[in-house]
N, C-alpha and C. Protein backbone atom coordinates (compact mmCIF):
# COMPACT_ATOMS: atom_id res chain seq x y z
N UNK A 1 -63.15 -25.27 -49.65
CA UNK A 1 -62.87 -24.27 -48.63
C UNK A 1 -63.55 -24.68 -47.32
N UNK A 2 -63.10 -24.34 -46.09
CA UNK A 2 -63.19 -25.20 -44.73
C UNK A 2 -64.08 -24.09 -44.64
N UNK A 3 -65.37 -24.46 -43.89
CA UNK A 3 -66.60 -23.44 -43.33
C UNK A 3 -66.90 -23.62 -42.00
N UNK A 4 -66.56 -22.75 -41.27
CA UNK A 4 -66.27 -22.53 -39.43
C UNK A 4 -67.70 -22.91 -39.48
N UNK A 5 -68.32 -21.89 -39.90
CA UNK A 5 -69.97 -21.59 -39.47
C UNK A 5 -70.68 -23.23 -39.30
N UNK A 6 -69.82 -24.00 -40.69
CA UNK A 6 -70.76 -25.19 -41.07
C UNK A 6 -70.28 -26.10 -39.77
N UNK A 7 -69.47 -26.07 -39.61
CA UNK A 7 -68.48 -26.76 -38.75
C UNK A 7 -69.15 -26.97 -36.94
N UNK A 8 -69.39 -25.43 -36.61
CA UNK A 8 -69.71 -25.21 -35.35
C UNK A 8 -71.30 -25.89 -35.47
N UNK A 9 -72.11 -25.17 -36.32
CA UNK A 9 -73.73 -25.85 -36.43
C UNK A 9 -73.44 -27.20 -36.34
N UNK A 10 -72.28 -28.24 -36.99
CA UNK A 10 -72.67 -30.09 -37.04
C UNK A 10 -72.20 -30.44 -35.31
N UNK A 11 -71.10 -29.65 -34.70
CA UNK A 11 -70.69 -29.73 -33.42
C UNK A 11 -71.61 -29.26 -32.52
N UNK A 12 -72.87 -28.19 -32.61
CA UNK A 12 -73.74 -27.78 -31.87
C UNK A 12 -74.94 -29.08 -31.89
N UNK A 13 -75.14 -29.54 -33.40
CA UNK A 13 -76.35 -30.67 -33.31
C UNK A 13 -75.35 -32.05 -33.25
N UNK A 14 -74.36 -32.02 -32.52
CA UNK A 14 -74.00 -33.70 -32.10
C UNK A 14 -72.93 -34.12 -32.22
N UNK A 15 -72.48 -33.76 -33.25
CA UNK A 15 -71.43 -34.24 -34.42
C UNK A 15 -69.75 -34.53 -33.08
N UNK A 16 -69.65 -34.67 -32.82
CA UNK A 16 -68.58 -34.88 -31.95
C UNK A 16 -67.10 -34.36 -32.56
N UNK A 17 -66.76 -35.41 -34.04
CA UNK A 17 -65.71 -35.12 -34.62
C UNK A 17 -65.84 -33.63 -35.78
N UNK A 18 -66.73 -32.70 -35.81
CA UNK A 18 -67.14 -31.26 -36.24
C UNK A 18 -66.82 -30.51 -34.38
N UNK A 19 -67.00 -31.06 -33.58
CA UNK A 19 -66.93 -30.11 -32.75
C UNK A 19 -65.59 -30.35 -32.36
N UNK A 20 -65.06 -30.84 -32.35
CA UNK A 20 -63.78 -30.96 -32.31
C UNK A 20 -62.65 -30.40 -33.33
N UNK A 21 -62.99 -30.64 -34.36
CA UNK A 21 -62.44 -29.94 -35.51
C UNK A 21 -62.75 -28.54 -35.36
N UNK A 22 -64.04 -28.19 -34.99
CA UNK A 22 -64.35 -26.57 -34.72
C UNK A 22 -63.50 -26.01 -33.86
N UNK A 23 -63.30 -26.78 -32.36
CA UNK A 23 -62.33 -25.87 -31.48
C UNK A 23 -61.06 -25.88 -31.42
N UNK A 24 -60.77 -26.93 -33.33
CA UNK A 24 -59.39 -27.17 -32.64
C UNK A 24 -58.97 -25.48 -34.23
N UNK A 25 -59.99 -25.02 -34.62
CA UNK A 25 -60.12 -24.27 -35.45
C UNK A 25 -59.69 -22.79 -34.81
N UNK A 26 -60.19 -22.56 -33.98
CA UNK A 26 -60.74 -21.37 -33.38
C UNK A 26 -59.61 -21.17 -31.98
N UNK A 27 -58.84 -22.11 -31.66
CA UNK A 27 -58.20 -22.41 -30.15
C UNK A 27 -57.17 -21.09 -30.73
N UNK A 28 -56.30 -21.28 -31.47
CA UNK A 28 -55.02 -20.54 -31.91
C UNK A 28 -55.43 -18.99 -31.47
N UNK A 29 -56.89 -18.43 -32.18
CA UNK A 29 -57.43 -17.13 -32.33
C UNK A 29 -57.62 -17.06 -30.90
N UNK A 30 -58.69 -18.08 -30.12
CA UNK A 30 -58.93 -17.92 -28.65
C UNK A 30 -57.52 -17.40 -27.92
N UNK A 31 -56.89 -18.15 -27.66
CA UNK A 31 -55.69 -18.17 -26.97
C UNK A 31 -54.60 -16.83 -27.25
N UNK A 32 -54.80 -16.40 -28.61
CA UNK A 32 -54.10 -15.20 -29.25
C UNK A 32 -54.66 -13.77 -28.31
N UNK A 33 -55.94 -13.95 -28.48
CA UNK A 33 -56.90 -12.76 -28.20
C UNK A 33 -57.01 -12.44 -26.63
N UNK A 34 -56.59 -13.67 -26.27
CA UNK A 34 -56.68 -13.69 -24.57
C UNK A 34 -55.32 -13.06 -23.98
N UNK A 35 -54.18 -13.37 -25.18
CA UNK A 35 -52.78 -13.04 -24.42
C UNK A 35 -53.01 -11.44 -24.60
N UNK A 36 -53.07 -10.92 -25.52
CA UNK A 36 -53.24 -9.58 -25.52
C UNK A 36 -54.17 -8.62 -25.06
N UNK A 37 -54.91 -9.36 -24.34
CA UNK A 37 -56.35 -8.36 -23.90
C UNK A 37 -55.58 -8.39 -22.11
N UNK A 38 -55.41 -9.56 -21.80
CA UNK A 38 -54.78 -9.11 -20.65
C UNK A 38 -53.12 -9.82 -20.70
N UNK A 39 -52.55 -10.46 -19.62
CA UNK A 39 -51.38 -10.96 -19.35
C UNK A 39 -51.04 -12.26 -19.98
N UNK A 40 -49.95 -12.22 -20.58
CA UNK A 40 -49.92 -13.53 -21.77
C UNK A 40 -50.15 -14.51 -20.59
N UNK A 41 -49.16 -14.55 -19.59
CA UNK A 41 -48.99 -16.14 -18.82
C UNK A 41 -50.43 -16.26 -18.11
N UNK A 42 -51.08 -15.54 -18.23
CA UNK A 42 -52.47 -16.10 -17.64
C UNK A 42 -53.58 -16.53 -18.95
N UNK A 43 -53.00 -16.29 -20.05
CA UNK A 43 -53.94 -16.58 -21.47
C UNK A 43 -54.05 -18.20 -21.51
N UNK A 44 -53.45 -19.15 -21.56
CA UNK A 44 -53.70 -20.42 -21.26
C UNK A 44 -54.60 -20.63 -20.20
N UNK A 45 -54.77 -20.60 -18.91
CA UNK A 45 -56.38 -21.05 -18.41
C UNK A 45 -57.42 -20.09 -19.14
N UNK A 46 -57.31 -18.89 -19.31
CA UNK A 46 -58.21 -17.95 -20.15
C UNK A 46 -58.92 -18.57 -21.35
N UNK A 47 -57.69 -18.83 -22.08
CA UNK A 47 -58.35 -19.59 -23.55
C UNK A 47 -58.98 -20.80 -23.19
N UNK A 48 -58.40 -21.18 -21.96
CA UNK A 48 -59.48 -23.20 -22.02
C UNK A 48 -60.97 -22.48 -21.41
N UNK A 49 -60.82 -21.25 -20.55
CA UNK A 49 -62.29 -20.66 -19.89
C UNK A 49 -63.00 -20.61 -21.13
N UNK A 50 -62.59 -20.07 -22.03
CA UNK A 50 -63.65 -19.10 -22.95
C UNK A 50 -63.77 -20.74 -23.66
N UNK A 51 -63.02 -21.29 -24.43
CA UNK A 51 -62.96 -22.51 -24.99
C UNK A 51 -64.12 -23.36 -24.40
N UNK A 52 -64.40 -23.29 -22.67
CA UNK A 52 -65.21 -24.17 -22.40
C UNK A 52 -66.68 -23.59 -22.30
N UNK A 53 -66.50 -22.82 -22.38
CA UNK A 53 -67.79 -21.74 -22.19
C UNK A 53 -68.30 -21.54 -23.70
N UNK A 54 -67.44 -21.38 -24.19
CA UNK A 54 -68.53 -21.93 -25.97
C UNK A 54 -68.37 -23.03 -26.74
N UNK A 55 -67.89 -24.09 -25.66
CA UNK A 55 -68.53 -25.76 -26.06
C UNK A 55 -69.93 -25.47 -25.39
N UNK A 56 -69.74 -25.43 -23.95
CA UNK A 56 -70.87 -25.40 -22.95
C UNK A 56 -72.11 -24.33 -23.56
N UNK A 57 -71.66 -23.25 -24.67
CA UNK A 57 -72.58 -22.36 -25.10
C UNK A 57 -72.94 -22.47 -26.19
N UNK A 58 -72.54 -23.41 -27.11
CA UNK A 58 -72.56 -23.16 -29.02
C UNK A 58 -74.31 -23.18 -29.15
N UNK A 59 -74.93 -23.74 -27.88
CA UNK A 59 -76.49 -23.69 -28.87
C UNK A 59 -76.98 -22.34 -29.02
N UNK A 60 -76.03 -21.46 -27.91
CA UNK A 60 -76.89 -19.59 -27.82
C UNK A 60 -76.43 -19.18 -29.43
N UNK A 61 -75.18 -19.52 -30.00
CA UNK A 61 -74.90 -18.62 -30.70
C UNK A 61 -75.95 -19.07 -32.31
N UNK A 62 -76.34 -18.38 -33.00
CA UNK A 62 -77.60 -17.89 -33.88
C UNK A 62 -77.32 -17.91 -35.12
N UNK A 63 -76.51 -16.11 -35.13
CA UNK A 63 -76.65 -15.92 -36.54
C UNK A 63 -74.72 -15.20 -36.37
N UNK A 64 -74.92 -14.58 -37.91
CA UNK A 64 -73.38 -13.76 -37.57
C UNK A 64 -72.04 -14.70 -37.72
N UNK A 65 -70.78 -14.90 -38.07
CA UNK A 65 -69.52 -15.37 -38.22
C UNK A 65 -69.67 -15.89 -36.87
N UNK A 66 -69.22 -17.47 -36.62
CA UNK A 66 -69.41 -17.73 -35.50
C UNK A 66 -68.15 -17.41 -34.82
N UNK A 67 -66.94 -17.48 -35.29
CA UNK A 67 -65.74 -16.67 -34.89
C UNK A 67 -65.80 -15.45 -34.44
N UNK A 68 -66.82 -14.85 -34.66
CA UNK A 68 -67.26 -13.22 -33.49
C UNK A 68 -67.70 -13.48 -32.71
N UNK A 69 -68.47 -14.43 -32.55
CA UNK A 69 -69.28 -14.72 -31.27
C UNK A 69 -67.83 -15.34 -30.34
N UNK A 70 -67.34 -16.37 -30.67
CA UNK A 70 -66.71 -17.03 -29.84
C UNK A 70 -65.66 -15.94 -29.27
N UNK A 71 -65.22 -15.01 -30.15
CA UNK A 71 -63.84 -13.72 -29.38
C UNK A 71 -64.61 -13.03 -28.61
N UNK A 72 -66.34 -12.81 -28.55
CA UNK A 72 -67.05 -12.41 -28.08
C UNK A 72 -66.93 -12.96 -26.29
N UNK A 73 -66.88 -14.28 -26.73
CA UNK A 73 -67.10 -15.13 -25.20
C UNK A 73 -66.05 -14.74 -24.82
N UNK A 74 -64.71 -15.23 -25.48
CA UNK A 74 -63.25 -14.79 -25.26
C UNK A 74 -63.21 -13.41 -24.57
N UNK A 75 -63.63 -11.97 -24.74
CA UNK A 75 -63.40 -11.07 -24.47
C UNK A 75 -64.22 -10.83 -23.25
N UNK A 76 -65.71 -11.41 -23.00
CA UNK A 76 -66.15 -11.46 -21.75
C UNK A 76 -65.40 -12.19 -20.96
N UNK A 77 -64.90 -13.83 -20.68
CA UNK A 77 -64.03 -14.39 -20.10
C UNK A 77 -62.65 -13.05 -19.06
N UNK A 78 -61.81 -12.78 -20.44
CA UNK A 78 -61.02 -11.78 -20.53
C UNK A 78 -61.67 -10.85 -19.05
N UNK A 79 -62.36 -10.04 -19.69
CA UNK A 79 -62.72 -8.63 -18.58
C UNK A 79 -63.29 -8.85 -17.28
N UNK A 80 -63.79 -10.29 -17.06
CA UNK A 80 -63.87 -10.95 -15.57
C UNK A 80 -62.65 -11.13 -15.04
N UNK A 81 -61.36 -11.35 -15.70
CA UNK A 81 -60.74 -11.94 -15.20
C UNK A 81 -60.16 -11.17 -14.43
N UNK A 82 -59.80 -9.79 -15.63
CA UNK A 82 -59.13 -8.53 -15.11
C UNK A 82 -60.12 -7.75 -13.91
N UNK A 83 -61.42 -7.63 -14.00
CA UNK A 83 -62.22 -7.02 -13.05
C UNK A 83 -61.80 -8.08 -11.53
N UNK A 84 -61.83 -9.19 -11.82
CA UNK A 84 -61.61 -10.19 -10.27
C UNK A 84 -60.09 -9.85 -10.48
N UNK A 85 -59.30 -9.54 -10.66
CA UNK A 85 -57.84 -9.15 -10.60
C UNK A 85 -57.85 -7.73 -9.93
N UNK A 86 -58.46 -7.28 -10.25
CA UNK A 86 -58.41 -5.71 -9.80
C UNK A 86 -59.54 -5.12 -8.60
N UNK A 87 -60.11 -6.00 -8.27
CA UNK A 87 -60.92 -6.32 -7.02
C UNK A 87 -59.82 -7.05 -5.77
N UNK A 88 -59.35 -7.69 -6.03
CA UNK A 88 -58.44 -8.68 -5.51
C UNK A 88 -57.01 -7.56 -5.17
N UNK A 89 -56.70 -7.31 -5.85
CA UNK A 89 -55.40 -6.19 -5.74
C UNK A 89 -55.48 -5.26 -4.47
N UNK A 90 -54.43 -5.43 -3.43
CA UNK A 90 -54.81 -4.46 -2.50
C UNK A 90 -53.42 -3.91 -2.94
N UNK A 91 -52.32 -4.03 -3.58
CA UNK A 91 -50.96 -3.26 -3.28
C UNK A 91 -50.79 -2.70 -4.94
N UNK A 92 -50.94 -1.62 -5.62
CA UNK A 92 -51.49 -1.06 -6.64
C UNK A 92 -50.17 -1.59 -7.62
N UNK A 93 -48.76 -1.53 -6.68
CA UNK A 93 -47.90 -1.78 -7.88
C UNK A 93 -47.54 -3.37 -7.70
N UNK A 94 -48.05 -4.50 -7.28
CA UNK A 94 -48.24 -5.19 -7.03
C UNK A 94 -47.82 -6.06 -8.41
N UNK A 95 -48.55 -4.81 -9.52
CA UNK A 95 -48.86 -5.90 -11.14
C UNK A 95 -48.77 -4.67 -11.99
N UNK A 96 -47.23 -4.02 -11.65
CA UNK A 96 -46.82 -3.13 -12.54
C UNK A 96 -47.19 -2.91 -14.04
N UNK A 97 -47.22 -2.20 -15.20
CA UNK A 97 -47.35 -1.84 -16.17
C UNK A 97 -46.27 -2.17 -16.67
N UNK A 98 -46.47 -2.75 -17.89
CA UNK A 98 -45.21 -3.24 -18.84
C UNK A 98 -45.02 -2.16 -20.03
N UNK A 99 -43.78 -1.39 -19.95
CA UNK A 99 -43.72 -0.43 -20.48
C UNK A 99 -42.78 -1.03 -22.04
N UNK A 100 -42.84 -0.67 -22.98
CA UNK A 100 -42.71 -1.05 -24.39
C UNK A 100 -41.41 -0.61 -24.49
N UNK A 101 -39.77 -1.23 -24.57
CA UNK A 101 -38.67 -1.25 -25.09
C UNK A 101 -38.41 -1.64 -26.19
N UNK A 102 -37.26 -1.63 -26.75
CA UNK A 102 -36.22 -1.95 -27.60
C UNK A 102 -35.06 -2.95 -27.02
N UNK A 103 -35.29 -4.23 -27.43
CA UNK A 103 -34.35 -4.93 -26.92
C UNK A 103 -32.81 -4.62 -27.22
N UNK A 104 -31.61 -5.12 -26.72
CA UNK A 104 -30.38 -4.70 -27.47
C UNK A 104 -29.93 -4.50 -28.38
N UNK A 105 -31.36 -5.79 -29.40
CA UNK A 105 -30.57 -5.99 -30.67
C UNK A 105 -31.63 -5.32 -31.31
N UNK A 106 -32.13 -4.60 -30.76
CA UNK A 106 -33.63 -3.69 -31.48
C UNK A 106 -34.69 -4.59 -32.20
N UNK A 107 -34.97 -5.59 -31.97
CA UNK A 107 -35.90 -6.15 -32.27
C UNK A 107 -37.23 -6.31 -31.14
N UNK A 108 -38.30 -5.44 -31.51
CA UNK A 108 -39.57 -4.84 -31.13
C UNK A 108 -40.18 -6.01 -30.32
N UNK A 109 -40.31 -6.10 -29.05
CA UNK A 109 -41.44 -6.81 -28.31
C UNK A 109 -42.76 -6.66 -28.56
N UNK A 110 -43.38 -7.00 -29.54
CA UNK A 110 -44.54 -6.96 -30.07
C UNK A 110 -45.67 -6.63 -28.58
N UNK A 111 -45.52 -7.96 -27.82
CA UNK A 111 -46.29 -7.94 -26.83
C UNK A 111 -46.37 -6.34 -25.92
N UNK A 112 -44.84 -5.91 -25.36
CA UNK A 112 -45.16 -5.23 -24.59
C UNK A 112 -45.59 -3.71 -25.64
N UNK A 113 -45.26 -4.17 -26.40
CA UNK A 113 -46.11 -2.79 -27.51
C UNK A 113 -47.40 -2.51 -27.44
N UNK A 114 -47.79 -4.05 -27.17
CA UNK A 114 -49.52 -3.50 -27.71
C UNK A 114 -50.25 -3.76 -26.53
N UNK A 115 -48.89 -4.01 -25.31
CA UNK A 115 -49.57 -3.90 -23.84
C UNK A 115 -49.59 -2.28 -23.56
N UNK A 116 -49.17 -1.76 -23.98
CA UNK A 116 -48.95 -0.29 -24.05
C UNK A 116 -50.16 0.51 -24.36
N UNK A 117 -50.92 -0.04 -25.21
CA UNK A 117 -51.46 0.76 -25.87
C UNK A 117 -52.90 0.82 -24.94
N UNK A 118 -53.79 1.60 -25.10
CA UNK A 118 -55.00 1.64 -24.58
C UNK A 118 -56.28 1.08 -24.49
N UNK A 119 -56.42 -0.10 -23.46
CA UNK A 119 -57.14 -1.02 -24.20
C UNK A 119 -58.18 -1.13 -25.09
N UNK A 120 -58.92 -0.38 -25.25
CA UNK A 120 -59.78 -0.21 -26.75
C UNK A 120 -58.96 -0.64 -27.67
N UNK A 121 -57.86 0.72 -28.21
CA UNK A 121 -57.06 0.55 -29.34
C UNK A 121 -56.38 -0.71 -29.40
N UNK A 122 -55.91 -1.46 -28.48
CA UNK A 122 -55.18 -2.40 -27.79
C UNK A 122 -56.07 -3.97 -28.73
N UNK A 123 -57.33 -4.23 -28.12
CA UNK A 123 -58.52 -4.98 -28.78
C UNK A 123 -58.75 -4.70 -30.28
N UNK A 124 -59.03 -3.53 -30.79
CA UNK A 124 -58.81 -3.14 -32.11
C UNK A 124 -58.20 -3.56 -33.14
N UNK A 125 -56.82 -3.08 -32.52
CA UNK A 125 -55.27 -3.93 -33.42
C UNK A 125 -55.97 -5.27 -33.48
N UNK A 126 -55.84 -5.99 -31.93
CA UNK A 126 -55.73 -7.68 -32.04
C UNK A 126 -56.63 -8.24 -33.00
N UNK A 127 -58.03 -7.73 -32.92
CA UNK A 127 -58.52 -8.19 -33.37
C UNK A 127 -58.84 -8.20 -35.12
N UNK A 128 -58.24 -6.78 -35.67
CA UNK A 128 -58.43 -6.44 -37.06
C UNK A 128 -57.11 -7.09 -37.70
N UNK A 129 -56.20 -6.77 -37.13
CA UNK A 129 -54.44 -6.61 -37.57
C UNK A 129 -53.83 -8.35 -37.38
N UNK A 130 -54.01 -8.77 -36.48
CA UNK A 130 -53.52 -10.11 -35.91
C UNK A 130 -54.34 -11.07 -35.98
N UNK A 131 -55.53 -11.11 -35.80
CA UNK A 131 -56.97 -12.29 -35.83
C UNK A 131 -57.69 -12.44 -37.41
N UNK A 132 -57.62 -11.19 -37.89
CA UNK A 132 -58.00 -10.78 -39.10
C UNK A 132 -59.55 -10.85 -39.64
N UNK A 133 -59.84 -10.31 -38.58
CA UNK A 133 -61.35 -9.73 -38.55
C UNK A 133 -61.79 -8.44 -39.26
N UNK A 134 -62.80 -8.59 -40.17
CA UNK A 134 -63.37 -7.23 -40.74
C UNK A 134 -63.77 -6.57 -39.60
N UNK A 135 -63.66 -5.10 -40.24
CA UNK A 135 -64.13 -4.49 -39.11
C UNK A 135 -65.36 -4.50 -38.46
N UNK A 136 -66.49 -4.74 -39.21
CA UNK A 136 -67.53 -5.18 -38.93
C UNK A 136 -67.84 -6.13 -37.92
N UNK A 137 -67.35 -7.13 -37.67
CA UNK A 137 -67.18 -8.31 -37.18
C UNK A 137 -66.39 -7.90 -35.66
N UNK A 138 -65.11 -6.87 -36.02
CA UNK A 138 -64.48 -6.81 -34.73
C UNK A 138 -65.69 -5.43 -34.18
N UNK A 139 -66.23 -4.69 -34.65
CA UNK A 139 -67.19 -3.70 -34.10
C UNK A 139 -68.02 -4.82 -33.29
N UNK A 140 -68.77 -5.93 -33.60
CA UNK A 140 -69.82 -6.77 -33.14
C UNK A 140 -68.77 -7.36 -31.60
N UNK A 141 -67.82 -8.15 -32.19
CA UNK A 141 -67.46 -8.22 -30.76
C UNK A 141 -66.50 -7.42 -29.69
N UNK A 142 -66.12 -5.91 -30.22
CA UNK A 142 -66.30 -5.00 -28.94
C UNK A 142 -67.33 -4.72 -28.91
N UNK A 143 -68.56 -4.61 -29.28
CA UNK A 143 -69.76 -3.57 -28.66
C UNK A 143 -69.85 -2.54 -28.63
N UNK A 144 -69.32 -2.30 -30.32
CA UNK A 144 -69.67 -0.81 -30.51
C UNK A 144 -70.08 -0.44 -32.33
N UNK A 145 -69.57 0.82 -32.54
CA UNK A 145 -69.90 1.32 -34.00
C UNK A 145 -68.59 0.83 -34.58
N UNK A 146 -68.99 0.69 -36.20
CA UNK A 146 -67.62 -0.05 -37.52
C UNK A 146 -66.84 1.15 -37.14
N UNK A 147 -67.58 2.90 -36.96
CA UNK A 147 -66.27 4.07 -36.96
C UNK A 147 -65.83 4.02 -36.25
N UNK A 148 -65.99 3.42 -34.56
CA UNK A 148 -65.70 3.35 -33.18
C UNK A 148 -64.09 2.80 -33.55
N UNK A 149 -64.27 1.18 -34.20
CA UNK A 149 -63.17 0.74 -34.60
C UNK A 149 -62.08 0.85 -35.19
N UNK A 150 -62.76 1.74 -36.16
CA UNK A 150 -61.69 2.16 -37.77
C UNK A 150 -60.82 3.26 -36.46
N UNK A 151 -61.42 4.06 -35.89
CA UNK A 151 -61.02 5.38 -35.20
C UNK A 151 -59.69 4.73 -34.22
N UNK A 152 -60.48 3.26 -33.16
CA UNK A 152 -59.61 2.71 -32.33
C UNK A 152 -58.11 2.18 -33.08
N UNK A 153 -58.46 1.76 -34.32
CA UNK A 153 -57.50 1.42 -35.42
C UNK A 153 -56.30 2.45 -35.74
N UNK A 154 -56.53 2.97 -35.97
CA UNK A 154 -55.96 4.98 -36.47
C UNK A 154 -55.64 5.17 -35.52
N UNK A 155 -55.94 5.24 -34.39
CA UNK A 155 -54.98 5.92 -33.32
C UNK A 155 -53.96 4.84 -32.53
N UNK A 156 -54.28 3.95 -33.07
CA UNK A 156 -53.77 2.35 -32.38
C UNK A 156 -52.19 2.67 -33.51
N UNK A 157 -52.58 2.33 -34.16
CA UNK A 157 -51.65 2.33 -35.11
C UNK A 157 -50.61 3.64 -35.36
N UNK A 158 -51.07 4.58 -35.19
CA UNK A 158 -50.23 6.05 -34.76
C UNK A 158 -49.67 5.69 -33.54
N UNK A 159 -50.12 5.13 -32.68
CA UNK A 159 -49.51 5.04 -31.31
C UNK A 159 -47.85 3.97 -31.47
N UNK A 160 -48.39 3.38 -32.04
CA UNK A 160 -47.43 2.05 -32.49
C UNK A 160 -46.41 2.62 -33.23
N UNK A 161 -46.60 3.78 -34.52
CA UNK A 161 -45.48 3.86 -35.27
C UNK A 161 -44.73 5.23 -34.74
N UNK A 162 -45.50 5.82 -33.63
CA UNK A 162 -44.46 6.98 -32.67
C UNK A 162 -43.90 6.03 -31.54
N UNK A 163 -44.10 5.11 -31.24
CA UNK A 163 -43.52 3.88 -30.26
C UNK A 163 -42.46 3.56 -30.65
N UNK A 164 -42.38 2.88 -32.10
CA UNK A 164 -41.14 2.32 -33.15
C UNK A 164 -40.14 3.29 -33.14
N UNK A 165 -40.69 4.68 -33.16
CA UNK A 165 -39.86 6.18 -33.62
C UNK A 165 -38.81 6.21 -32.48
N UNK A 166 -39.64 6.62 -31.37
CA UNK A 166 -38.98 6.75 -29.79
C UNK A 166 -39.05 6.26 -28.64
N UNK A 167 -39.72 4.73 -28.75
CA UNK A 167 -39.26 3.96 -27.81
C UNK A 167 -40.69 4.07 -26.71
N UNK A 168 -41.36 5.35 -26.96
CA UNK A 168 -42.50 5.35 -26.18
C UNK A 168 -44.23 5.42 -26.65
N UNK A 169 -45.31 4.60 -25.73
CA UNK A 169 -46.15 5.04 -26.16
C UNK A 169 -47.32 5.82 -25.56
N UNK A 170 -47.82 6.74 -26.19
CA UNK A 170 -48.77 7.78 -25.95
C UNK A 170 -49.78 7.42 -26.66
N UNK A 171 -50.88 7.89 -25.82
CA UNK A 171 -52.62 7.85 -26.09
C UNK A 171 -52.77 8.52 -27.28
N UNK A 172 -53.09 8.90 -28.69
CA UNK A 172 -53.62 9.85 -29.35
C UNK A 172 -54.84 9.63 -29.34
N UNK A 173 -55.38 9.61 -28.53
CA UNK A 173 -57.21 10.15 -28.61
C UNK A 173 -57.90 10.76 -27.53
């Protein structure tokens, strides 16, 4: 069985071909987590940011799944990007809201679904449902409580299957 943890520690003390194998481990999840936290077509420089920022960082990270830490970096990366986006914005509809349809042939745009949703619940999903993080793990890298999550989960997921129902989505929390 392949061990991230072991992987990142031989790439943190030297190992060149472990650190390489580590990010080429972790890139798919990076790059996943980035399209959905903010705008897919900006998730490619996003994922090489966070990507380079925990080559440039692997000696901080300690203890813990090192795959939390790194969605960790990923999700800080992420909320700079959007905060310097939204600093930057002088014309409000400039970078409209992508509202969640039904294509012709009714097959569900995943993306603009779970652009819909509220970003807590939004991070939640990605990270429990799609990345496949315990909750534990996704509590550590939002920065909060395991119930915070389970809760963001539950209403994430209610939001999603009244979305499927009628085409729209609403906050339940």
């Amino acid at each position: 069985m392949f061990d991230l943890d072991a992987t990142a520690r031989a790439g943190r003390d030297g190992d060149q071909v472990a650190l390489e194998q580590f990010v080429r481990e972790v890139q798919t999840d990076v790059w996943r987590f980035a399209a959905y936290l903010t705008r897919p077509e900006d998730s490619d420089d996003l994922a090489q940011e966070a990507l380079f920022r925990v080559i440039k960082n692997l000696h901080r990270w300690e203890r813990g799944p090192v795959l939390t830490w790194v969605l960790g970096v990923t999700r800080n990366v992420c909320r700079e990007d959007i905060r310097r986006r939204t600093v930057r914005r002088t014309d409000p509809v400039a970078e409209p809201a992508v509202s969640p349809m039904l294509d012709t042939t009714d097959a569900v745009d995943t993306m603009q679904l779970l652009a819909a949703l509220p970003d807590d619940q939004r991070e939640a999903i990605v990270l429990t449902q799609l990345i496949g993080l315990p909750y534990a793990d996704a509590a550590r890298v939002a920065g909060c409580p395991i119930g915070t999550i389970r809760s963001r989960v539950a209403r994430g997921r209610t939001a999603l299957v009244d979305a499927l129902g009628n085409g729209s989505i609403s906050d339940h929390g």
